[in-house]
Protein backbone atom coordinates (compact mmCIF):
# COMPACT_ATOMS: atom_id res chain seq x y z
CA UNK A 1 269.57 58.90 33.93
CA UNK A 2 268.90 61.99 31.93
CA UNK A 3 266.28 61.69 29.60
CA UNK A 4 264.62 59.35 31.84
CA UNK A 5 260.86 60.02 32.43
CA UNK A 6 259.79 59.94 35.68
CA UNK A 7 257.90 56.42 36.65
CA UNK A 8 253.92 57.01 37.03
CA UNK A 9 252.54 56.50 40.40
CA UNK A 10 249.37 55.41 40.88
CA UNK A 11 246.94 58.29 42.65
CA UNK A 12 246.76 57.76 46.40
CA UNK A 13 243.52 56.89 47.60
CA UNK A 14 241.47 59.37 49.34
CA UNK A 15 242.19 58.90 53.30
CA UNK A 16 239.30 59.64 55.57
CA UNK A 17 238.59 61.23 58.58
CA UNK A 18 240.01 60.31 61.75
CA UNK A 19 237.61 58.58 63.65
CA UNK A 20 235.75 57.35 60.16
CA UNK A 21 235.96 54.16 58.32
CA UNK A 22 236.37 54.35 54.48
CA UNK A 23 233.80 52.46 52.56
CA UNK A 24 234.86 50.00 50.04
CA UNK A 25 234.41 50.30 46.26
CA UNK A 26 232.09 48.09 44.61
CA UNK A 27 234.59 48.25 41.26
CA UNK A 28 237.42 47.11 42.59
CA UNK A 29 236.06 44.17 44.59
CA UNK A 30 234.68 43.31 40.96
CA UNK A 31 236.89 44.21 37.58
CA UNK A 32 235.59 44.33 34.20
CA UNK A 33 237.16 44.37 31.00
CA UNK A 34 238.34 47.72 29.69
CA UNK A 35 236.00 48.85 27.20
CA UNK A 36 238.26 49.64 24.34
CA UNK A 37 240.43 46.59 25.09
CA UNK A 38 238.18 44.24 22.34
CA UNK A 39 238.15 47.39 19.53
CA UNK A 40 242.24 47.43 20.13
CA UNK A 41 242.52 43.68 19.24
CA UNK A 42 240.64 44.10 16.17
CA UNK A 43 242.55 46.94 15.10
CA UNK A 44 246.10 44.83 15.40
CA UNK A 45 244.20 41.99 13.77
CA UNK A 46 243.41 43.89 10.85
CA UNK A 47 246.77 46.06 10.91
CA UNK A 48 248.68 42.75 9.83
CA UNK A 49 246.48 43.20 6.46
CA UNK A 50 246.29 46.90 5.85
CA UNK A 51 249.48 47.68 7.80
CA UNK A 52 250.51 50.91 9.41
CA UNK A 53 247.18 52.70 7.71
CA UNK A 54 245.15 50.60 11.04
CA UNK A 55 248.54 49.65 12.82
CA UNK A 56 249.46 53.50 13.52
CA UNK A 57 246.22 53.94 15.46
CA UNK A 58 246.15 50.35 17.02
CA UNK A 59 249.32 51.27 19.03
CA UNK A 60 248.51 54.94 19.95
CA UNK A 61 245.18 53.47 20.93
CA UNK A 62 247.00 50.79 22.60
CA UNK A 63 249.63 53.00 24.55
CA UNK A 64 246.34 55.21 26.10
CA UNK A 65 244.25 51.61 26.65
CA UNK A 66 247.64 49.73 28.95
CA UNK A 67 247.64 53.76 30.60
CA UNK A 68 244.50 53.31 32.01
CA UNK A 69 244.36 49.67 33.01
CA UNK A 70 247.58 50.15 34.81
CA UNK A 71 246.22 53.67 36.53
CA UNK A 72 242.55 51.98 37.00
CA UNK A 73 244.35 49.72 40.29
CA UNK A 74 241.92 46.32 38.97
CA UNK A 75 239.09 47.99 37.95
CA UNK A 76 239.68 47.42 34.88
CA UNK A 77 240.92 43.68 33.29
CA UNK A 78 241.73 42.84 29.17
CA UNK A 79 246.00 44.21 29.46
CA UNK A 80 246.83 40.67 28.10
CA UNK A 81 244.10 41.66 24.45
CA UNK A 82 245.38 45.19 24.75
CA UNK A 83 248.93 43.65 24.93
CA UNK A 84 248.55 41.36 22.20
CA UNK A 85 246.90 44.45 19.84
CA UNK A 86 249.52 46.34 20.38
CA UNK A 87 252.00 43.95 19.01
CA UNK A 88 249.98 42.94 15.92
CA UNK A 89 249.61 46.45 15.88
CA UNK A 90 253.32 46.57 15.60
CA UNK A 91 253.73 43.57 13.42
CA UNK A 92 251.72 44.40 10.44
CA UNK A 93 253.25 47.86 10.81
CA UNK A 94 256.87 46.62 10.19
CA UNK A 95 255.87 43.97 7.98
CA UNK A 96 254.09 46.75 5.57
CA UNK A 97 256.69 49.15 5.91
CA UNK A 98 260.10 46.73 5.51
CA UNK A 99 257.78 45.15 2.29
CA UNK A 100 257.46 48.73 0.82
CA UNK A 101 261.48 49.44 2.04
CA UNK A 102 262.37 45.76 0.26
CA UNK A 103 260.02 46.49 -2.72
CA UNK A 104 262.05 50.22 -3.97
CA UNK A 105 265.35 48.70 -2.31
CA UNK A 106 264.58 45.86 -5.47
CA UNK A 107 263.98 48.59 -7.78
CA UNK A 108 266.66 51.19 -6.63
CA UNK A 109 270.31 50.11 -5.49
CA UNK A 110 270.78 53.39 -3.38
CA UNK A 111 267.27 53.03 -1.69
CA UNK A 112 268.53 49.20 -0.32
CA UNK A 113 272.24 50.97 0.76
CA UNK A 114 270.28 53.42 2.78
CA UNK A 115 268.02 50.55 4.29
CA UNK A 116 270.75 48.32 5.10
CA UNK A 117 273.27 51.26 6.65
CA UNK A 118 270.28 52.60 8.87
CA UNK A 119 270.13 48.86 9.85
CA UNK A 120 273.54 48.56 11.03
CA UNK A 121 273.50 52.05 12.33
CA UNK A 122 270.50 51.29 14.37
CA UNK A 123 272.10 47.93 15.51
CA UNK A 124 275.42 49.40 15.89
CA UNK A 125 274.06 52.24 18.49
CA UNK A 126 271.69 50.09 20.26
CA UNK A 127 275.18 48.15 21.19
CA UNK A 128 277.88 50.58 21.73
CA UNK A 129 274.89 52.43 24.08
CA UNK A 130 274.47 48.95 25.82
CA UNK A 131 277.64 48.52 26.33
CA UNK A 132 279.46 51.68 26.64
CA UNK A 133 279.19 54.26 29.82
CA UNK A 134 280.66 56.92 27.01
CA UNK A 135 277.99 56.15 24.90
CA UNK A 136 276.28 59.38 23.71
CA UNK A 137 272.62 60.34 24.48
CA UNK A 138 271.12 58.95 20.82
CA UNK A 139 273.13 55.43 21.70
CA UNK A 140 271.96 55.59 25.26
CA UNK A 141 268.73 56.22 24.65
CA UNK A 142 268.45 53.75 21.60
CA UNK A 143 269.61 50.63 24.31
CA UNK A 144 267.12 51.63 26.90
CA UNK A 145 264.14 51.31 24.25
CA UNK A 146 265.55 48.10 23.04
CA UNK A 147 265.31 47.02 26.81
CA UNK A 148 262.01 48.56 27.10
CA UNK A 149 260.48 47.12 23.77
CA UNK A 150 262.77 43.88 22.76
CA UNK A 151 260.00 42.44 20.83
CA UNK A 152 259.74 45.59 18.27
CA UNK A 153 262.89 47.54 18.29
CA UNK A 154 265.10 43.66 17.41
CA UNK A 155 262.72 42.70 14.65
CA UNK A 156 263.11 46.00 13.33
CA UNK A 157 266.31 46.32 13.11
CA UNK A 158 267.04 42.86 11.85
CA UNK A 159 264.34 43.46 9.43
CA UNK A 160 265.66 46.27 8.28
CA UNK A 161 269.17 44.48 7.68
CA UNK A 162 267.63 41.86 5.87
CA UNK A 163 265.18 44.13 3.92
CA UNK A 164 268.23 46.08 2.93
CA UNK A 165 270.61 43.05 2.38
CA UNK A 166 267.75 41.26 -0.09
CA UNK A 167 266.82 44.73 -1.80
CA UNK A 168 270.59 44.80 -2.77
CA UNK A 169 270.82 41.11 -3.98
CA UNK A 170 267.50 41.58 -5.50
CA UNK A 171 268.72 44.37 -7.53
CA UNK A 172 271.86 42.94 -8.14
CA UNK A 173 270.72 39.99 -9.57
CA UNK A 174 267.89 41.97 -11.62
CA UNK A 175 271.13 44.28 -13.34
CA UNK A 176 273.24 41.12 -13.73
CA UNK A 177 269.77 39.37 -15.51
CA UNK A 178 269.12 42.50 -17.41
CA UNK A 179 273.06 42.76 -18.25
CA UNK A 180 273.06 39.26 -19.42
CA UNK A 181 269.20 39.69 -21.79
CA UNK A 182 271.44 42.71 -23.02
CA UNK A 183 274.43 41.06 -24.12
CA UNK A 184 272.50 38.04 -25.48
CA UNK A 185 270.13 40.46 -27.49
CA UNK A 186 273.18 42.38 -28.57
CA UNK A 187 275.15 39.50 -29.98
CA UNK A 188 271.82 38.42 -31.22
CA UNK A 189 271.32 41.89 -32.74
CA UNK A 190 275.19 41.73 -34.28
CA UNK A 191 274.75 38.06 -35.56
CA UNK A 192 271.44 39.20 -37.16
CA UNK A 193 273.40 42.29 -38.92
CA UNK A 194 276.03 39.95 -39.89
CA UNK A 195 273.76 37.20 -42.06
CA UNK A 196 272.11 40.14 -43.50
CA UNK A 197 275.64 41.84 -44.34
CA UNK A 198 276.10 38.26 -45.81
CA UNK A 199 272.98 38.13 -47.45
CA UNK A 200 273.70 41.88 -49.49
CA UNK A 201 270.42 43.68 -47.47
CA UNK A 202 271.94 46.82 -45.81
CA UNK A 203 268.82 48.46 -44.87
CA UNK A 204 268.18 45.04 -42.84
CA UNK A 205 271.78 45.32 -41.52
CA UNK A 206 271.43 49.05 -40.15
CA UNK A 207 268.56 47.84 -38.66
CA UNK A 208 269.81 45.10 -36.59
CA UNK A 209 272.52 47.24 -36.00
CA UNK A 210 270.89 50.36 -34.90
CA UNK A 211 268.73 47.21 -32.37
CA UNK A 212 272.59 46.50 -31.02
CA UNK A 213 273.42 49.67 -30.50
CA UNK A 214 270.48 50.11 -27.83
CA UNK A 215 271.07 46.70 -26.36
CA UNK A 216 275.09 46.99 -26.38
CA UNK A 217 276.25 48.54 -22.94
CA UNK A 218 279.83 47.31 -23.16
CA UNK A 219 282.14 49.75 -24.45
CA UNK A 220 283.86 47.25 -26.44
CA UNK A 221 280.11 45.83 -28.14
CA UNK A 222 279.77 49.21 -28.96
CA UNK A 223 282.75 49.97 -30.73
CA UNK A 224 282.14 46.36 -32.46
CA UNK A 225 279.15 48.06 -33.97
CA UNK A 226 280.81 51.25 -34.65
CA UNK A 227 282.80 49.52 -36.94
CA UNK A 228 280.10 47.35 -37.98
CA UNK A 229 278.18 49.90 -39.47
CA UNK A 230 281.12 51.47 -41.10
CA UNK A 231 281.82 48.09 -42.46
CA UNK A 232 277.92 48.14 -43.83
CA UNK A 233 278.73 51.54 -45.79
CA UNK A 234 281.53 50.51 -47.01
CA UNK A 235 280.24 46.94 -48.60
CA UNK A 236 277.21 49.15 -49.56
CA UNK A 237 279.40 52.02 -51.92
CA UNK A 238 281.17 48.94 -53.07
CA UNK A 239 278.22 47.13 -53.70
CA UNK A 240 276.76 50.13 -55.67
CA UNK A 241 279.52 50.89 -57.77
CA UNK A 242 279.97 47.10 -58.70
CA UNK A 243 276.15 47.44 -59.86
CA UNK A 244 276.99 50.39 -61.64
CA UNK A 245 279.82 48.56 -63.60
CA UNK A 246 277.46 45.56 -64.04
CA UNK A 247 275.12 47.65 -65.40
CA UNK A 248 277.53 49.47 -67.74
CA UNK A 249 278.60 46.58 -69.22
CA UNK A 250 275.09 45.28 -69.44
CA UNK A 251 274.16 48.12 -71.23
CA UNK A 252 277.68 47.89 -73.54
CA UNK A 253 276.69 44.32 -74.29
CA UNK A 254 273.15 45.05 -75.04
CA UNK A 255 274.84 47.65 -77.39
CA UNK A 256 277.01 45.24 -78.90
CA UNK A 257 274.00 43.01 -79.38
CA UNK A 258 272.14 45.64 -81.55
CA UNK A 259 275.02 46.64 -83.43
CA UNK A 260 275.08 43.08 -84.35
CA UNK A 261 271.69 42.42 -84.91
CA UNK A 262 271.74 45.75 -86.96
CA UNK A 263 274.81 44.66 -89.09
CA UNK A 264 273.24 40.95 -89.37
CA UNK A 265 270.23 42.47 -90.47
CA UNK A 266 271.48 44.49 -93.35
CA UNK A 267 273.83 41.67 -94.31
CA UNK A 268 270.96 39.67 -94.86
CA UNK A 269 268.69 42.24 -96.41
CA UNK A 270 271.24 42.68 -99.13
CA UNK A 271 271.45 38.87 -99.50
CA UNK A 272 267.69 39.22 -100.23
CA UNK A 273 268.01 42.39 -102.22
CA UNK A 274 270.95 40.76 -104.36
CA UNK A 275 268.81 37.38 -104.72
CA UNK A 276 265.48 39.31 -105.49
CA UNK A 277 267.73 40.88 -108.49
CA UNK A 278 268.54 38.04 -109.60
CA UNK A 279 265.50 36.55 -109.72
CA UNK A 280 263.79 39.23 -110.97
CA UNK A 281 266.31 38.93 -113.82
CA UNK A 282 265.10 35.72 -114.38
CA UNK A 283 261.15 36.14 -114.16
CA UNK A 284 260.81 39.37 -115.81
CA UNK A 285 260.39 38.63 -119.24
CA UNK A 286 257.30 35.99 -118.21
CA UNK A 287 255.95 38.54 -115.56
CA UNK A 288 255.93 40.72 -118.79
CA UNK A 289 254.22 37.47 -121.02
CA UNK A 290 251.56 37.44 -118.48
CA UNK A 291 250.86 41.04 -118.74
CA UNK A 292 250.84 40.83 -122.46
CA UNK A 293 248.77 37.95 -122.40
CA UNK A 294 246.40 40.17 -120.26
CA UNK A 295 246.58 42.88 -122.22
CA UNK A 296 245.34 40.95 -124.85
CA UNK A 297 242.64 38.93 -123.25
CA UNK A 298 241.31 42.01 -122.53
CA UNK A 299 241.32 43.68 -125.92
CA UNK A 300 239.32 40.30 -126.65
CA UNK A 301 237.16 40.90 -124.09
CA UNK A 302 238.23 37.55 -122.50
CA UNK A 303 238.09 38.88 -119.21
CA UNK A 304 238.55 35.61 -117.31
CA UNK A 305 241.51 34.91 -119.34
CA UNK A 306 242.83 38.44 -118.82
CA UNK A 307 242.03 37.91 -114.88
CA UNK A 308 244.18 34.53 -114.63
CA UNK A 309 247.17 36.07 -116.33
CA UNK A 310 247.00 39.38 -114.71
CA UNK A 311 246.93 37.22 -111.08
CA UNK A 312 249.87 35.08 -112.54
CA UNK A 313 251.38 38.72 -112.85
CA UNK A 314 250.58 39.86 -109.70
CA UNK A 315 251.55 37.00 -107.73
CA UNK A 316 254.72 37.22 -109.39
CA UNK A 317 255.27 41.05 -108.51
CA UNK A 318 254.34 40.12 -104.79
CA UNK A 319 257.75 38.64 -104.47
CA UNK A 320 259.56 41.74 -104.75
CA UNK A 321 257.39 44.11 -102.44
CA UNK A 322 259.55 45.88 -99.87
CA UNK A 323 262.92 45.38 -101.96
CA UNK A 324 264.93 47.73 -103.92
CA UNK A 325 263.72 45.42 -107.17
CA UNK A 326 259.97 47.28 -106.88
CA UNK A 327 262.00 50.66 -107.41
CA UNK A 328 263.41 49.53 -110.77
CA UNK A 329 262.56 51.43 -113.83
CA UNK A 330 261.09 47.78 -115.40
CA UNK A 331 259.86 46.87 -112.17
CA UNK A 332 257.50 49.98 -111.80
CA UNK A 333 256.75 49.79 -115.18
CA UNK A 334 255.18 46.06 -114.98
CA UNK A 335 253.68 47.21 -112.07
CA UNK A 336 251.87 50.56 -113.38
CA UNK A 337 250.89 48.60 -116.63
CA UNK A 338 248.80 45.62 -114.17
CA UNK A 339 247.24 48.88 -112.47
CA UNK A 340 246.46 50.32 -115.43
CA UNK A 341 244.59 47.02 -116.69
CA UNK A 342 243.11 46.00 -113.10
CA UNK A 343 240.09 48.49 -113.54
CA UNK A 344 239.33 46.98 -116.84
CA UNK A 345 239.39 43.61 -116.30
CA UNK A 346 237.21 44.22 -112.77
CA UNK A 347 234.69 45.69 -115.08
CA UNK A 348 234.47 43.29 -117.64
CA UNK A 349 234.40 40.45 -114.87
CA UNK A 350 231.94 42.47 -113.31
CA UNK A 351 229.60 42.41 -116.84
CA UNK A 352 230.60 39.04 -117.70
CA UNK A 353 229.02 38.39 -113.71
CA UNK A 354 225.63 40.10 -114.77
CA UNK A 355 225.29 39.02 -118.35
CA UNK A 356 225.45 35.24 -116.77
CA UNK A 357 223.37 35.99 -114.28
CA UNK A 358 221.05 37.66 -116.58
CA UNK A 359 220.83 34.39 -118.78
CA UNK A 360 220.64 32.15 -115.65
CA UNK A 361 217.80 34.03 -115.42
CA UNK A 362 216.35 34.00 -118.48
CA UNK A 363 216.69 30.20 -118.68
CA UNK A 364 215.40 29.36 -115.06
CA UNK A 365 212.25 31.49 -116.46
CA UNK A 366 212.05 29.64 -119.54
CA UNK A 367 212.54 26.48 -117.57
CA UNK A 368 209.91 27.38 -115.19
CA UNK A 369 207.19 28.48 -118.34
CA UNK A 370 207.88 25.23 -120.03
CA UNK A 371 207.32 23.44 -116.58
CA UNK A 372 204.27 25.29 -116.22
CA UNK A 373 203.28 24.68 -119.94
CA UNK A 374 203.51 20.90 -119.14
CA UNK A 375 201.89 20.85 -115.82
CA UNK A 376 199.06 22.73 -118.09
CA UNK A 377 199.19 20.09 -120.48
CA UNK A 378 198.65 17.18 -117.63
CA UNK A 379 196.09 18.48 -116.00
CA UNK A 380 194.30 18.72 -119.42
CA UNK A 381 194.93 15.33 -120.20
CA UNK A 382 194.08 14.16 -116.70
CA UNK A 383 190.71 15.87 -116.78
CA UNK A 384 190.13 14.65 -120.40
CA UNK A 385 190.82 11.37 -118.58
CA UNK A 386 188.08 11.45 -116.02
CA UNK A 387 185.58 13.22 -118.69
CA UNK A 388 186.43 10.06 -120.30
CA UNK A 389 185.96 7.75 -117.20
CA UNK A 390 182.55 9.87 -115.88
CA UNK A 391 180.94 9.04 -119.73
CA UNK A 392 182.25 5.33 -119.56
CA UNK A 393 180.55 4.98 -116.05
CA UNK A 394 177.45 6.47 -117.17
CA UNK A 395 177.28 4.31 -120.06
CA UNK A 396 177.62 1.56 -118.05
CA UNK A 397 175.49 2.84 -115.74
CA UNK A 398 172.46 3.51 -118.62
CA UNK A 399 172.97 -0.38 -119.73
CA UNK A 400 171.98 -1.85 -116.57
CA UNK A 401 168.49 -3.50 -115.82
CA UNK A 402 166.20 -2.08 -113.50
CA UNK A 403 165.64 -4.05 -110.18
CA UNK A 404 162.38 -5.32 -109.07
CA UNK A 405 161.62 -5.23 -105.49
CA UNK A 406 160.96 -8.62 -105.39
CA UNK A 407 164.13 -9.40 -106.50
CA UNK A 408 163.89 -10.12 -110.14
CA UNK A 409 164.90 -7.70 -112.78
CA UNK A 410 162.79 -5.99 -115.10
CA UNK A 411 163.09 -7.38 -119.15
CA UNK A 412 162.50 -4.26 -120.67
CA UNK A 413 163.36 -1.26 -118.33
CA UNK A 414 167.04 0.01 -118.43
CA UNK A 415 168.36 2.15 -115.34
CA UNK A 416 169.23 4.72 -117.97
CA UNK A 417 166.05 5.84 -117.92
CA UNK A 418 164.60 9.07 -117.17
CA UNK A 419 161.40 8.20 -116.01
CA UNK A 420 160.42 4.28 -114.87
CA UNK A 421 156.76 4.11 -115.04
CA UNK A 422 155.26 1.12 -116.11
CA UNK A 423 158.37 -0.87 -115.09
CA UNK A 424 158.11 -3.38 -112.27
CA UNK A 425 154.71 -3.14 -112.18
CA UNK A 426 153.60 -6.79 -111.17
CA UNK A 427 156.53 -7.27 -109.64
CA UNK A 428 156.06 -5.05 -106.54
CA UNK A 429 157.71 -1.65 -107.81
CA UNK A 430 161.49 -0.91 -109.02
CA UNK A 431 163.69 -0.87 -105.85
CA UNK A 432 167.03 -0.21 -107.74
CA UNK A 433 169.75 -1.14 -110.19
CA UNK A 434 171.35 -4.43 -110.91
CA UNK A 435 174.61 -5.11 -109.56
């Protein structure tokens, strides 16, 4: 068949000489293993973990190991290691590579497509070329490798169907899960701007809308929030004008209120200004008694007198400060004539004050000279007392016998005495005084 490579033949042996016999080799009546055979299973052992990046060179390696083994006629031994490399080799290259194909056909929806068509493509020309005599070269040669190699080309392709088929499922059921967190966060996003809406907070309803707008993907959600937010402006101008009127009439009835107040308060300040009339009317003439009286106190120069009517007059005037009755000709009159007498009446209290302090003085002195007169007068009489008492003692004293030492007492010797010779003589000497 075209395409075909020619089948290796192993190299003829060298014939010898006629006449001559060959001599045997030594390596072919005793095989070894091939020396790479070992370092080829460990690279297909550690291809199923690090895939094609040791998997690659385990089969190349692999392809050149079997070459020699099958050229070395027995000399060499290990094809069933090599073998077995090769196809771990082969293993952890497809696994790696249809996990990478399954891992962006999970992420990308056209990436798993063009996984699963070159799947069925593969599949489909591996059997119309096994199948077909028509089949074209591609086909034809795609069925003899499948005969050559059953063990990678069918894995292969079925993993690549079911890499492809699971990528799209994968990603299908990722955009249906994200579809579904959409639509639940948008009618979460919606209900949210709704309560809010309810509750009178735009600025919290734009926000929850402006949240369902990005999670909305349905036409329909979207023009639900189109109107949504519409709705918010409108509810938010009515809203604002309604405050606006609220505050208007707020304002009108605060107005109102003052206007009332105002009107209240003059009503009742002419009550007062009416009733302070009148009973100024009626206390005038003894406001004006008082300041008579005062008057006169003080031409008397009875200033306390003249200070307790002119308070009586004052207190009385204090009624009418702040009213329209302190303007009045006999109002301001009373008033100018209690100033007027005010100064006089301080300054007579004020010299009443220091001519009664002056004789509270002059009395607590006299009081103090006549105690000090009779505390004089005591302590003369108290030390005439004991002049008294020191000449009675020393009288007594004088008229006492003179005591013998051997206790008798002398007949004619007094203790008066200035000088007691003689006394006591026979009698052992004076020793002292009688008791």
């Amino acid at each position: 068949m075209a395409g075909q490579e020619p089948p290796s033949t192993p190299p003829e042996p060298p014939t010898a000489p006629p006449g001559v016999n060959p001599v045997p080799s030594l390596e072919g009546l005793f095989p070894r293993p091939h020396p790479s055979s070992e370092t080829l299973f460990k690279l297909g052992a550690a291809a199923i973990v690090l895939g094609p990046f040791l998997g690659v060179p385990a089969i190349v390696l692999g392809r050149l190991v079997l070459g020699e083994i099958t050229r070395s006629e027995g000399r060499y031994t290990g094809e069933v290691r090599a073998r077995l490399g090769v196809g771990l080799g082969w293993a952890g290259t497809q696994v790696y590579t249809l996990g990478l194909l399954y891992a962006m056909g999970a992420t990308s929806e056209p990436v798993a497509l063009v996984v699963l068509g070159a799947g069925v493509m593969a599949g489909l020309a591996i059997a119309i070329g096994a199948s077909a005599a028509w089949a074209p070269l591609p086909f034809a040669t795609a069925a003899r490798a499948s005969r050559q190699a059953p063990w990678v080309i069918y894995p292969a392709v079925a993993g690549l169907l079911g890499v492809g088929f699971a990528g799209f499922l994968t990603k299908q059921s990722a955009d249906e899960r994200a579809r579904l967190e959409a639509l639940a966060a948008c009618e979460q996003a919606r209900r949210g701007a709704n309560e809010a809406l309810e509750a009178g907070s735009f600025d919290r309803a734009r926000s929850h809308l402006q949240e369902a707008r990005r999670a909305c993907v349905e036409g329909a959600a979207l023009q639900e929030v189109a109107r949504a937010e519409a709705d918010v402006d409108a509810r938010e101008r009515e809203a604002t004008q309604r405050r606006a009127e609220e505050e208007a009439a707020r304002k009108e009835r605060e107005r109102a209120e003052e206007e009332r107040e105002r009107a209240e308060e003059a009503r009742r300040r002419t009550e007062r200004e009416l009733k302070a009339a009148a009973r100024f009317k009626d206390v005038a003439p003894v406001i004006a008694r008082h300041v008579q009286v005062a008057s006169a106190r003080v031409t008397q120069r009875r200033w306390e007198d003249a200070k307790a009517a002119l308070s009586q007059a004052e207190h009385a005037l204090d009624e009418f400060r702040g009213t329209d009755v302190q303007r009045s000709e006999r109002c301001a009159a009373l008033l100018a004539h209690v100033v007027q007498l005010r100064p006089d009446v301080d300054a007579g209290l004020e010299q009443l004050r220091q001519r009664r302090e002056d004789e509270e003085r002059r009395r607590r002195e006299l009081r103090e000279a006549a105690e000090e007169k009779q505390r004089q007068m005591r302590e003369a009489a108290e030390e005439r007392r004991q002049q008294m008492r020191e000449a009675a003692e020393e009288r007594r004293e004088a008229s006492l016998r003179v005591q013998c030492c051997d206790g008798t007492l002398s007949p004619s010797c007094l203790c008066g005495r200035s000088s007691y010779r003689g006394c006591c003589s026979h009698h052992g000497g004076v020793c002292g005084c009688e008791d």
